[in-house]
PDB file of N, CA and C in Angstrom:
ATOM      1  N   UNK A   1      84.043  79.269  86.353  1.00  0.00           N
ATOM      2  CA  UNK A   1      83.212  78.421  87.185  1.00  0.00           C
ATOM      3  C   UNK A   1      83.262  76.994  86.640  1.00  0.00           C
ATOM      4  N   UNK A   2      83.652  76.303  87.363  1.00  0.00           N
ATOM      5  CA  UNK A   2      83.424  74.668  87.086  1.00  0.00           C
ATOM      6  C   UNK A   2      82.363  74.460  86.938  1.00  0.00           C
ATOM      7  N   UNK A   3      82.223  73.367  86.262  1.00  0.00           N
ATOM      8  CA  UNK A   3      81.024  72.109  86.096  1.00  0.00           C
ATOM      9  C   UNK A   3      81.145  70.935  87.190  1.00  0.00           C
ATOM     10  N   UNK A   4      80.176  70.522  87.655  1.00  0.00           N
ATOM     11  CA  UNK A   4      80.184  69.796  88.528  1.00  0.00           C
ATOM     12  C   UNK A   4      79.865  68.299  87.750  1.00  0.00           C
ATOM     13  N   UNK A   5      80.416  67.367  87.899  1.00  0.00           N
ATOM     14  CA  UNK A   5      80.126  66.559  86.884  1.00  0.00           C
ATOM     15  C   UNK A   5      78.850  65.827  87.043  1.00  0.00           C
ATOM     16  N   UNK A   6      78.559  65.498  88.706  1.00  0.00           N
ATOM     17  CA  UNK A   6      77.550  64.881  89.028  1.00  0.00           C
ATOM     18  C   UNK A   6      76.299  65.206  88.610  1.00  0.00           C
ATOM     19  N   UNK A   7      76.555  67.183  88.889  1.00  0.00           N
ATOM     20  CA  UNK A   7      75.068  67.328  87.526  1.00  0.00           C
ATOM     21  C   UNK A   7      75.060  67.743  86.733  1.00  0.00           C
ATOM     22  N   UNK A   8      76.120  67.389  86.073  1.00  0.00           N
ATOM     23  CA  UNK A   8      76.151  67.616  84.690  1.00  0.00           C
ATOM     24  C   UNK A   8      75.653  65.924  84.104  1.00  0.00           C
ATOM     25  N   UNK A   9      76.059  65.168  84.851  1.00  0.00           N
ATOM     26  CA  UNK A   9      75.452  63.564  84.484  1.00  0.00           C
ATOM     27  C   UNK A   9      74.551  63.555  85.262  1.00  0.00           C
ATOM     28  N   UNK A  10      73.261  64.306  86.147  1.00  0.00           N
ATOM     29  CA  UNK A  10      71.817  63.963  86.104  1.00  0.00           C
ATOM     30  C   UNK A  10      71.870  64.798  85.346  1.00  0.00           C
ATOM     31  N   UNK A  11      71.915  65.964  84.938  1.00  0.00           N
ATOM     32  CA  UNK A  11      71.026  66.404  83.995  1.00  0.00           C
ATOM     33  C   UNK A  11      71.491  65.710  82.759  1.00  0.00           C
ATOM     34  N   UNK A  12      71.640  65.342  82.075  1.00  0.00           N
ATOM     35  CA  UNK A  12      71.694  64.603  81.053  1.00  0.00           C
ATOM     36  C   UNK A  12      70.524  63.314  81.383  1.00  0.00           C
ATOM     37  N   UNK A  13      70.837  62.645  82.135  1.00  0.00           N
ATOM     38  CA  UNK A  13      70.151  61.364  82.116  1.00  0.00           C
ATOM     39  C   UNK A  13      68.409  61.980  82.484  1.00  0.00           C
ATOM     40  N   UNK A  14      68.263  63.080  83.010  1.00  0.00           N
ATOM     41  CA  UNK A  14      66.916  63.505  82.681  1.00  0.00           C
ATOM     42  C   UNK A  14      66.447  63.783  81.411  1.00  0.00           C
ATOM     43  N   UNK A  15      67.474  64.484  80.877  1.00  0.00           N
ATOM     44  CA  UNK A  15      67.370  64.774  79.402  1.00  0.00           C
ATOM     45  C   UNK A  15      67.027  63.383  78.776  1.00  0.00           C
ATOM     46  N   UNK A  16      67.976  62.516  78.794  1.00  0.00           N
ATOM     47  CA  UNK A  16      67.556  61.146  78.232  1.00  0.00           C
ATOM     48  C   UNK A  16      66.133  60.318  78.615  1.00  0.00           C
ATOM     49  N   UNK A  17      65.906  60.592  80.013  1.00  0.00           N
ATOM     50  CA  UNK A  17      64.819  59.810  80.375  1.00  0.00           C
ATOM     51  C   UNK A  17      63.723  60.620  79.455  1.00  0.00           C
ATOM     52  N   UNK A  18      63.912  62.060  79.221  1.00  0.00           N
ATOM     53  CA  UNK A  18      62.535  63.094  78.988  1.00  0.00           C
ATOM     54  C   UNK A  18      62.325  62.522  77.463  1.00  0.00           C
ATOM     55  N   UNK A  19      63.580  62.434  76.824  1.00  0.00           N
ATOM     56  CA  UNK A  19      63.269  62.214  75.559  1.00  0.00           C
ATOM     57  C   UNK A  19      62.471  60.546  75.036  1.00  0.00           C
ATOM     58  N   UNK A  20      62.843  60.174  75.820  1.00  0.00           N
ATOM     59  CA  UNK A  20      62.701  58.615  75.690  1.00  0.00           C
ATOM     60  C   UNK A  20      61.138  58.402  75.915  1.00  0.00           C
ATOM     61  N   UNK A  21      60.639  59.049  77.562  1.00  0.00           N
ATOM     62  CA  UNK A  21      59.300  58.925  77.703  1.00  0.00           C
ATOM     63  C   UNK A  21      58.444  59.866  76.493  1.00  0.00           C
ATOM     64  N   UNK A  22      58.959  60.824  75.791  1.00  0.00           N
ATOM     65  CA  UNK A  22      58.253  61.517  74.899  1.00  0.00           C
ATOM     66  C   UNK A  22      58.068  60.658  73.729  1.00  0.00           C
ATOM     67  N   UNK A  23      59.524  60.138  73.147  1.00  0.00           N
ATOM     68  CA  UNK A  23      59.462  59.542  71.931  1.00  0.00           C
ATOM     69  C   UNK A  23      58.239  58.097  72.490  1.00  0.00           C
ATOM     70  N   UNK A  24      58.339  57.587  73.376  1.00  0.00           N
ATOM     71  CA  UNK A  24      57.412  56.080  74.026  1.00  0.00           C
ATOM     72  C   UNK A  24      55.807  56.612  73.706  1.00  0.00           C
ATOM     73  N   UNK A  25      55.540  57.959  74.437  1.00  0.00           N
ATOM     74  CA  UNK A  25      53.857  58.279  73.681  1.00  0.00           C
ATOM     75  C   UNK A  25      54.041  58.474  72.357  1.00  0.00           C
ATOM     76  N   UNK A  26      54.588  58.982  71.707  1.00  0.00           N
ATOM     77  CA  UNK A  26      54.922  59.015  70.673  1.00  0.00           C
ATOM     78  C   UNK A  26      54.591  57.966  69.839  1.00  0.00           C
ATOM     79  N   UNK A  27      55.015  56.989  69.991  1.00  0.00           N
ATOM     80  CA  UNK A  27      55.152  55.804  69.385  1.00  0.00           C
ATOM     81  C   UNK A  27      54.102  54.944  69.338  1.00  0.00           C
ATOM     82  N   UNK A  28      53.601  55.203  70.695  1.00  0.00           N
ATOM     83  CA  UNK A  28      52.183  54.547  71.086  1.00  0.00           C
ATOM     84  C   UNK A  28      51.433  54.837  70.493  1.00  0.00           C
ATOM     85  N   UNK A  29      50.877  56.375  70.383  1.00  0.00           N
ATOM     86  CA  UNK A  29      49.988  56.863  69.284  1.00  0.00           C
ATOM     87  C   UNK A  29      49.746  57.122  68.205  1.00  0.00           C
ATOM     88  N   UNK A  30      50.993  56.703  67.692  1.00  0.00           N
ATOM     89  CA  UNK A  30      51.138  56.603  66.020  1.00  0.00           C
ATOM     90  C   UNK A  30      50.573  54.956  65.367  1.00  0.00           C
ATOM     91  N   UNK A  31      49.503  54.977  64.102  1.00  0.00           N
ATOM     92  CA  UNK A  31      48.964  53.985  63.906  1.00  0.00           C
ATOM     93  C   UNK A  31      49.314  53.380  62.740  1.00  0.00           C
ATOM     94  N   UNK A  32      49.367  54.361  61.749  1.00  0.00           N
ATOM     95  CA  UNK A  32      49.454  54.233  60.423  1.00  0.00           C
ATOM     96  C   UNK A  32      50.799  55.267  59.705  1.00  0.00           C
ATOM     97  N   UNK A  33      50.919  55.931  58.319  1.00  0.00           N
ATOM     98  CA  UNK A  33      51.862  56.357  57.914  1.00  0.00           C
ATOM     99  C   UNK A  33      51.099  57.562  58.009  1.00  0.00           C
ATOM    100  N   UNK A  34      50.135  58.155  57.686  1.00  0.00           N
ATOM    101  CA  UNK A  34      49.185  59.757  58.397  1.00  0.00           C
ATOM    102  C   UNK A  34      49.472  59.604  59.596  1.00  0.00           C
ATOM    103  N   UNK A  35      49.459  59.230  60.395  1.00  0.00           N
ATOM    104  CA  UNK A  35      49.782  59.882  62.154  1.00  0.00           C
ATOM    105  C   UNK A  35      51.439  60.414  61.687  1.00  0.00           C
ATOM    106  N   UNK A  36      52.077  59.498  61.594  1.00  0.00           N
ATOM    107  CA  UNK A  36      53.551  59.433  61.418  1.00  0.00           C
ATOM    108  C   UNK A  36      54.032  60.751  61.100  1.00  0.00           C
ATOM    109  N   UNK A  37      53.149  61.157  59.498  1.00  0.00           N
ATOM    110  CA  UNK A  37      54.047  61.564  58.290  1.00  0.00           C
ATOM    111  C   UNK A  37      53.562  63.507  58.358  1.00  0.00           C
ATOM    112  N   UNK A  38      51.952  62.919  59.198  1.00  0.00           N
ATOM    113  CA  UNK A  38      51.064  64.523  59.098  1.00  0.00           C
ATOM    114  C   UNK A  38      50.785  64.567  60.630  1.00  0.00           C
ATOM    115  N   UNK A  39      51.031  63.398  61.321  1.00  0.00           N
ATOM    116  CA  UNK A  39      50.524  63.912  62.913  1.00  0.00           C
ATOM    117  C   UNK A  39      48.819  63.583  62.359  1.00  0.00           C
ATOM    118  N   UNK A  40      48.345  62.645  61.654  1.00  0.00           N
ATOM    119  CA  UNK A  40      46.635  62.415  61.966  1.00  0.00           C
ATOM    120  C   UNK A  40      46.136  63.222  61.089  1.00  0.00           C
ATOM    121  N   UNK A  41      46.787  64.584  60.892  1.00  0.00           N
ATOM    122  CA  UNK A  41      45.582  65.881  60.671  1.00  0.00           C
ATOM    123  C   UNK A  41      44.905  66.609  61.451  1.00  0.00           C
ATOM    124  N   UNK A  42      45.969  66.326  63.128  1.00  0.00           N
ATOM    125  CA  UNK A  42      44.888  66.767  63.632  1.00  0.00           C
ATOM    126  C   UNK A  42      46.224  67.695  64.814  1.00  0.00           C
ATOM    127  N   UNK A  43      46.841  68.250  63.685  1.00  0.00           N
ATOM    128  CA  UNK A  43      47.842  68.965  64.748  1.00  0.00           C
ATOM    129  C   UNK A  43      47.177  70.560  64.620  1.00  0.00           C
ATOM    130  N   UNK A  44      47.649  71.301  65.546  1.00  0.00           N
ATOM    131  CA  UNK A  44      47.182  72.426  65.918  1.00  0.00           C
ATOM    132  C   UNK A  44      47.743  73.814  64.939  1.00  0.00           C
ATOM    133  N   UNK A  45      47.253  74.458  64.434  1.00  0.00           N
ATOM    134  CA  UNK A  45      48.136  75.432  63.366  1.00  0.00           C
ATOM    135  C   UNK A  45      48.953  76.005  63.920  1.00  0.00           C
ATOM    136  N   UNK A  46      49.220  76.581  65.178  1.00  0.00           N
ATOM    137  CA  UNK A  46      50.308  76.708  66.162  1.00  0.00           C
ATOM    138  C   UNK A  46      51.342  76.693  65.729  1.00  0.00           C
ATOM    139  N   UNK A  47      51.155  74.930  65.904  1.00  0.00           N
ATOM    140  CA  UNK A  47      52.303  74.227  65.727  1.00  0.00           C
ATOM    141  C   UNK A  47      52.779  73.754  64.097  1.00  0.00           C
ATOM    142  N   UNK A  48      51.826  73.453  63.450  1.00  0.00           N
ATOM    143  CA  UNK A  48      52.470  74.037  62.000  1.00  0.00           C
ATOM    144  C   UNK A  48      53.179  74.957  61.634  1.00  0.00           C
ATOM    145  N   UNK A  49      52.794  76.161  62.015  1.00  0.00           N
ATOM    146  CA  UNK A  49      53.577  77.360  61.946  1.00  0.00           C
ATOM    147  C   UNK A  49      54.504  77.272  62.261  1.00  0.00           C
ATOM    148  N   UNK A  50      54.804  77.018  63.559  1.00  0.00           N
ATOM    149  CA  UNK A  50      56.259  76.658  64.048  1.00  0.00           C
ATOM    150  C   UNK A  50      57.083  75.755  63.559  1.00  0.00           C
ATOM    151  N   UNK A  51      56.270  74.696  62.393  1.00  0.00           N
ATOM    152  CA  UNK A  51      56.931  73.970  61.636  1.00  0.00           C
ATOM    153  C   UNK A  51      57.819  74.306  60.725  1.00  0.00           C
ATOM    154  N   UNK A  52      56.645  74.784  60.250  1.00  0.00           N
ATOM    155  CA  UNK A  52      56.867  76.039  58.407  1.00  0.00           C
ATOM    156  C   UNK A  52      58.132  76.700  58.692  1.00  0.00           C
ATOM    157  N   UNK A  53      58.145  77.772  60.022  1.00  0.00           N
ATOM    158  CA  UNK A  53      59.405  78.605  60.073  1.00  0.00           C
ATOM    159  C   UNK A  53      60.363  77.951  60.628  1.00  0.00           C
ATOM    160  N   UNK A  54      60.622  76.902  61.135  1.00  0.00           N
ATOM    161  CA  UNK A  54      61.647  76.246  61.609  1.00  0.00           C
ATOM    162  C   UNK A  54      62.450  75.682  60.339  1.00  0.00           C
ATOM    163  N   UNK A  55      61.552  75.209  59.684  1.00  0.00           N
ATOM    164  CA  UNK A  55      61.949  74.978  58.186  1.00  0.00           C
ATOM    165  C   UNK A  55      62.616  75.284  57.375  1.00  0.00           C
ATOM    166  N   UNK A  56      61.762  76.981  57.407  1.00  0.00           N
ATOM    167  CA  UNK A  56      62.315  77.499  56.584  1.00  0.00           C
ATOM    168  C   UNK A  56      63.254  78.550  56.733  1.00  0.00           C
ATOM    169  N   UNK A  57      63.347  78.530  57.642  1.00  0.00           N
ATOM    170  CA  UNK A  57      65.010  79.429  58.595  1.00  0.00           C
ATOM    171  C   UNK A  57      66.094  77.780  58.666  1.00  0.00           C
ATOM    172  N   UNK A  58      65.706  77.127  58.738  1.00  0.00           N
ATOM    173  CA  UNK A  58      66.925  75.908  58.730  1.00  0.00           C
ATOM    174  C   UNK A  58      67.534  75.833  57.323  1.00  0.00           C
ATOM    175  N   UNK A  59      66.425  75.743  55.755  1.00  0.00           N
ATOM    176  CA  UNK A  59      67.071  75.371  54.897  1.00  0.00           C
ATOM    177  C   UNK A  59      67.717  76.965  54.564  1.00  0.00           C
ATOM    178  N   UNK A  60      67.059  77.836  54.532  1.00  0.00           N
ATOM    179  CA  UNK A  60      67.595  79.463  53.781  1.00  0.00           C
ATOM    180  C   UNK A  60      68.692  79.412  54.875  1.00  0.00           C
ATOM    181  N   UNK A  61      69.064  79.572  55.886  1.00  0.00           N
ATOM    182  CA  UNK A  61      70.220  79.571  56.418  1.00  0.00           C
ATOM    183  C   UNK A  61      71.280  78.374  55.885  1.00  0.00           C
ATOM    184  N   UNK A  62      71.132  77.221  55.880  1.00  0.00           N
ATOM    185  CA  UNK A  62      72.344  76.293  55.019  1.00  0.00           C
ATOM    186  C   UNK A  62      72.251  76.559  53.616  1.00  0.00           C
ATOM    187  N   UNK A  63      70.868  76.440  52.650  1.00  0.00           N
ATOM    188  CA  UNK A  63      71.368  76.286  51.594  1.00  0.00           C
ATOM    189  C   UNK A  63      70.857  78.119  50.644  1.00  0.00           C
ATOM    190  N   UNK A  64      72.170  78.457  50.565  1.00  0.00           N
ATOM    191  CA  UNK A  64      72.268  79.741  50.215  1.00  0.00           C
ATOM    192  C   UNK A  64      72.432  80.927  50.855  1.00  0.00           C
ATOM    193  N   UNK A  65      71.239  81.458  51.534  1.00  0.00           N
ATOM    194  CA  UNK A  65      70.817  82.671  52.139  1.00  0.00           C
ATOM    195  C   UNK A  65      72.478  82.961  52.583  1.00  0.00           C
ATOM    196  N   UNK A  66      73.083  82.211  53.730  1.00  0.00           N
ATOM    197  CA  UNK A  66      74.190  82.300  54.402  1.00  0.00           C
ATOM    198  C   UNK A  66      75.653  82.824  53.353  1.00  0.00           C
ATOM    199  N   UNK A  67      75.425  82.313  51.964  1.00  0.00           N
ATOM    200  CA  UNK A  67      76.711  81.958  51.099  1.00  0.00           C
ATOM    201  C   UNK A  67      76.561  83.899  50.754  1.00  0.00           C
ATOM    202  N   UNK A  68      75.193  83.899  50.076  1.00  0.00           N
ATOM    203  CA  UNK A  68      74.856  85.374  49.331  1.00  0.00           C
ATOM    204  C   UNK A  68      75.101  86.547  50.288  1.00  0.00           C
ATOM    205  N   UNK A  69      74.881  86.329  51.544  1.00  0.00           N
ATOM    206  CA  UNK A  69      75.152  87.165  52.725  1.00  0.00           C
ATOM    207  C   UNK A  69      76.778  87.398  52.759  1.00  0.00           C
ATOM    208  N   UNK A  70      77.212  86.636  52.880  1.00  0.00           N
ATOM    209  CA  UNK A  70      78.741  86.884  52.632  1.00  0.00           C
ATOM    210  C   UNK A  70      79.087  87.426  51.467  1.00  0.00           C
ATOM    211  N   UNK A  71      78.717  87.020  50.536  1.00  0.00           N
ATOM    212  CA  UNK A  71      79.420  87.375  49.319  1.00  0.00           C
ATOM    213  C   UNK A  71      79.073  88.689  49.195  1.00  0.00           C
ATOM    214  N   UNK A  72      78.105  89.708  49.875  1.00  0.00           N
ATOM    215  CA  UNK A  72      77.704  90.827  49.607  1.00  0.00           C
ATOM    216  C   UNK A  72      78.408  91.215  50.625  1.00  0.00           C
ATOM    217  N   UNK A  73      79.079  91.061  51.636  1.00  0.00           N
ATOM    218  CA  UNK A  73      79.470  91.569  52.899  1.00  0.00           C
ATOM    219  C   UNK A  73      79.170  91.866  53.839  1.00  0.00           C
ATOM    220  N   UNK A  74      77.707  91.504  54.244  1.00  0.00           N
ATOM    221  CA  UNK A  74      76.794  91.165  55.325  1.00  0.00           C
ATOM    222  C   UNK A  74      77.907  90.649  56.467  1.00  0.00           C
ATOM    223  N   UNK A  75      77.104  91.130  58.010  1.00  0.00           N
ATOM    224  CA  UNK A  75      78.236  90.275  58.970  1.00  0.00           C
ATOM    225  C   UNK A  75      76.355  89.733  59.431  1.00  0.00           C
ATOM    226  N   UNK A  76      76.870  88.655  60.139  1.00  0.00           N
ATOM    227  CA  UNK A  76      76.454  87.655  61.341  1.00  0.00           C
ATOM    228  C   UNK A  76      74.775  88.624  61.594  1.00  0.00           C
ATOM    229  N   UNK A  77      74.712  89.648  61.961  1.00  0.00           N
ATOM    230  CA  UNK A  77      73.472  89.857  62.342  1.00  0.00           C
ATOM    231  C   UNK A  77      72.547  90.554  61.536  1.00  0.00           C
ATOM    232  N   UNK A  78      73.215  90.895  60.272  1.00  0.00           N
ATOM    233  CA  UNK A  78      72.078  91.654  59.578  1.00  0.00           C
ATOM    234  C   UNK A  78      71.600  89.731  58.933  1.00  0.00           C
ATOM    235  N   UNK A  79      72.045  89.126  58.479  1.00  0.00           N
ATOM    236  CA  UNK A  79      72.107  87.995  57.996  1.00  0.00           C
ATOM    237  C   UNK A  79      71.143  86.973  58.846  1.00  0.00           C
ATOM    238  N   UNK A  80      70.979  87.186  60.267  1.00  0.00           N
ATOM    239  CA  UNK A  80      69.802  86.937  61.314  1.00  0.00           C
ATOM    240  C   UNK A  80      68.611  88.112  60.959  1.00  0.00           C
ATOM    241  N   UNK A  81      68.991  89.029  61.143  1.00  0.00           N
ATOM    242  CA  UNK A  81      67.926  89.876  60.817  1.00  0.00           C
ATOM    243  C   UNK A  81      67.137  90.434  59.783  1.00  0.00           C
ATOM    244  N   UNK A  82      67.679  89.734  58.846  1.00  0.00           N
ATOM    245  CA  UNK A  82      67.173  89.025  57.284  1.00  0.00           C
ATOM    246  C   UNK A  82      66.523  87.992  57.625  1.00  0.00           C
ATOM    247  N   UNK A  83      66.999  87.044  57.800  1.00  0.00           N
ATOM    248  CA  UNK A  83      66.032  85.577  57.868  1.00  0.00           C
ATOM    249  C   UNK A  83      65.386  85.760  58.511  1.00  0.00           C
ATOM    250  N   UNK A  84      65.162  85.781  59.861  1.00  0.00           N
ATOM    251  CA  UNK A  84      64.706  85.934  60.942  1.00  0.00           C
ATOM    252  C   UNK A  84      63.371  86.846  60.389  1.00  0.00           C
ATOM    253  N   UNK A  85      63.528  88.327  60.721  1.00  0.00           N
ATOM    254  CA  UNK A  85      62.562  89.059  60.196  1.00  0.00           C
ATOM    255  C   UNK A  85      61.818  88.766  58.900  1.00  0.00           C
ATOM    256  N   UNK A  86      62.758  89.602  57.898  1.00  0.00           N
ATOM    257  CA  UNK A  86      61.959  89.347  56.626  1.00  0.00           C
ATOM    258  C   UNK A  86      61.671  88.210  56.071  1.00  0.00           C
ATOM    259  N   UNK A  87      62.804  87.147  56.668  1.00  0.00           N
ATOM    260  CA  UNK A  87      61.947  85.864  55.340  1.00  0.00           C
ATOM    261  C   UNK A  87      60.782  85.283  56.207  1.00  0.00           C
ATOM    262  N   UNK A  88      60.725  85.259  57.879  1.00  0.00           N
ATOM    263  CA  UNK A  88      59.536  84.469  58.209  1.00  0.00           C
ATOM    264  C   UNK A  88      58.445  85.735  58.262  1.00  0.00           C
ATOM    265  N   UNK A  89      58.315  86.856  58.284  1.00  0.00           N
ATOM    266  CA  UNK A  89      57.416  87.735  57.598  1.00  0.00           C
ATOM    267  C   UNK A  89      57.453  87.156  55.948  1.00  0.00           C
ATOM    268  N   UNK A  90      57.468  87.185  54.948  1.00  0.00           N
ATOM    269  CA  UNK A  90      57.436  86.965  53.349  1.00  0.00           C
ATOM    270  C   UNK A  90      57.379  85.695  53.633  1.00  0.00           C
ATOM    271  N   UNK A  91      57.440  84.489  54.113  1.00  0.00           N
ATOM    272  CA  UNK A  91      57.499  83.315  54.370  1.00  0.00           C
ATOM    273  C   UNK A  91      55.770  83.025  54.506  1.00  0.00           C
ATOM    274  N   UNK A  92      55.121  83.644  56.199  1.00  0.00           N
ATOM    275  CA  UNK A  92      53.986  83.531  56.679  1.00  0.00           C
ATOM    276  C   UNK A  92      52.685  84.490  56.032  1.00  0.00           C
ATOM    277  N   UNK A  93      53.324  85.710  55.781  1.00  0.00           N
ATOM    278  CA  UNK A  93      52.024  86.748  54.821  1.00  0.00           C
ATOM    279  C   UNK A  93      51.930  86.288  53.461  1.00  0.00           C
ATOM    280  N   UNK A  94      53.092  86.025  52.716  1.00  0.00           N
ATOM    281  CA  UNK A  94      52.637  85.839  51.303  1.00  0.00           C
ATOM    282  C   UNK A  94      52.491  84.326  51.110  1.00  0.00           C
ATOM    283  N   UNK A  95      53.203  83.359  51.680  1.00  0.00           N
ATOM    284  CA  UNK A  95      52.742  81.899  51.651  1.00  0.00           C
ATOM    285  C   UNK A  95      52.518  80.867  52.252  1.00  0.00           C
ATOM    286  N   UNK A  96      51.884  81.749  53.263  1.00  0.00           N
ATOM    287  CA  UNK A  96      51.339  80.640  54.425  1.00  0.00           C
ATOM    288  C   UNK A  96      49.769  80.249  53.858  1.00  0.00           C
ATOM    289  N   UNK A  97      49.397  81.188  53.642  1.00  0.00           N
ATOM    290  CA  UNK A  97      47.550  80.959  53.542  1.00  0.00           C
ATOM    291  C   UNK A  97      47.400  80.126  52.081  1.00  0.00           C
ATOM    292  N   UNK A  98      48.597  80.494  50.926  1.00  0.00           N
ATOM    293  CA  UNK A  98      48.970  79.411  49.851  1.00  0.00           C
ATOM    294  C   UNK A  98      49.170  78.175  50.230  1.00  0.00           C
ATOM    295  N   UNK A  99      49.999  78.016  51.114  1.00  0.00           N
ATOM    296  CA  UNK A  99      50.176  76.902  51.728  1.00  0.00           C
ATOM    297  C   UNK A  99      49.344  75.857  52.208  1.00  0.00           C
ATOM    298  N   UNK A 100      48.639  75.993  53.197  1.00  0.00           N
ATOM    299  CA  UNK A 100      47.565  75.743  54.198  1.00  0.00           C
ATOM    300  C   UNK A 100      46.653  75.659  52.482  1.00  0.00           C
ATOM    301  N   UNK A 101      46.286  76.103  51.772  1.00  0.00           N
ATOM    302  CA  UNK A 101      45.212  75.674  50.240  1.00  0.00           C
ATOM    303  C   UNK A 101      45.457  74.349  50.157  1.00  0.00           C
ATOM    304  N   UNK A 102      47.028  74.581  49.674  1.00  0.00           N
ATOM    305  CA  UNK A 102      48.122  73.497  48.438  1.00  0.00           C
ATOM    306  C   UNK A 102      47.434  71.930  49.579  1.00  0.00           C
ATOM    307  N   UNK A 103      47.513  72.313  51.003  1.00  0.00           N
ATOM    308  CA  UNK A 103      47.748  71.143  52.018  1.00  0.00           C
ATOM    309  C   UNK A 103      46.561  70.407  52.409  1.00  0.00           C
ATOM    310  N   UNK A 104      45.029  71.204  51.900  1.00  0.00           N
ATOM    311  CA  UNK A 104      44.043  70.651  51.997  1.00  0.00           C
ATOM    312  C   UNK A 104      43.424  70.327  51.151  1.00  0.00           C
ATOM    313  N   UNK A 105      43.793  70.781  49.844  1.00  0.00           N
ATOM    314  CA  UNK A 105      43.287  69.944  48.972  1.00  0.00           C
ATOM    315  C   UNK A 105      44.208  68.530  48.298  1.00  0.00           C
ATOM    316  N   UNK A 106      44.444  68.302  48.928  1.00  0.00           N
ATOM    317  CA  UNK A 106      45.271  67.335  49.129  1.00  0.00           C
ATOM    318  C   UNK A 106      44.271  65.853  49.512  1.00  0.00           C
ATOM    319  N   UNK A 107      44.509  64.822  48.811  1.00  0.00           N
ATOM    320  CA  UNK A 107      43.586  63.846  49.398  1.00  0.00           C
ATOM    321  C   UNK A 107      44.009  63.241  50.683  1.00  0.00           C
ATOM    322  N   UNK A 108      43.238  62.699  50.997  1.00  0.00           N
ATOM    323  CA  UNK A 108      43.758  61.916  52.350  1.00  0.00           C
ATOM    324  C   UNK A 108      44.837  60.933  51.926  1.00  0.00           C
ATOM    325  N   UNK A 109      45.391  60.089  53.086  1.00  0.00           N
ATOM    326  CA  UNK A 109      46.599  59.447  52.131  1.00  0.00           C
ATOM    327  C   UNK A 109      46.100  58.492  52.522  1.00  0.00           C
ATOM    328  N   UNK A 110      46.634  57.561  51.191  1.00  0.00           N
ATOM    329  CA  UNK A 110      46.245  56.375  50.359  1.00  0.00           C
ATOM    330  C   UNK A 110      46.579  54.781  51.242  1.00  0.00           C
ATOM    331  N   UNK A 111      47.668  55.501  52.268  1.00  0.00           N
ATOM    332  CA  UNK A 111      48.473  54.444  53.682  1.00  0.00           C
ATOM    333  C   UNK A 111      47.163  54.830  54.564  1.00  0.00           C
ATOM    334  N   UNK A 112      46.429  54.934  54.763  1.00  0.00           N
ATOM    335  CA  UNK A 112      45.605  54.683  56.060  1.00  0.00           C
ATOM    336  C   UNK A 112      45.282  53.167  56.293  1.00  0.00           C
ATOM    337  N   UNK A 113      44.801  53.154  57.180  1.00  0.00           N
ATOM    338  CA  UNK A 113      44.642  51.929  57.552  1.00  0.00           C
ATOM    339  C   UNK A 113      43.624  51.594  58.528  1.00  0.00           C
TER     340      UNK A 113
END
């Protein structure tokens, strides 16, 4: 099946417009280096979470997890189904609620303004 190019170039330029009007509130509502750096303090744990494991499936997949998987002879999906499963399980039960401590006792930062 072909691509049609015409929408293959709107959808892109929606893509571009979407990102652009996102990054523009974005920008608007950021005041100081806390909005920037923490989102205010006033982001939703949700979305932390979704931080944390995005995180931490991005770095254990480049740095290591991926190399040791091979070298043991792991293919492609137990190597997903390692990270994936067990590390954001052992990731969120054993150091999320550590986490979320380490992050509030934390002073406010010193860039406010």
């Amino acid at each position: 099946m072909a691509v049609n190019p015409v929408s293959m170039a709107a959808l892109v330029l929606i893509y571009l417009a979407a990102t652009l009007i996102i990054g523009y509130i974005g920008y608007k509502k950021t005041k100081n280096a806390e909005d920037y750096l923490v989102a205010g303090r006033d982001s939703h744990p949700v979305i932390i979470a979704f931080s944390y494991g995005a995180t931490f499936i991005s770095t254990s997949a480049i740095i290591g997890f991926g190399g040791s998987a091979a070298t043991m002879g792991m293919g492609l999906i137990w190597l997903t189904v390692l990270n994936i499963g067990l590390g954001i399980l052992l990731a969120f039960v054993l150091f999320g609620k550590k986490t979320r401590e380490i992050g509030q006792r934390f002073p406010q930062s010193p860039f406010r303004t």
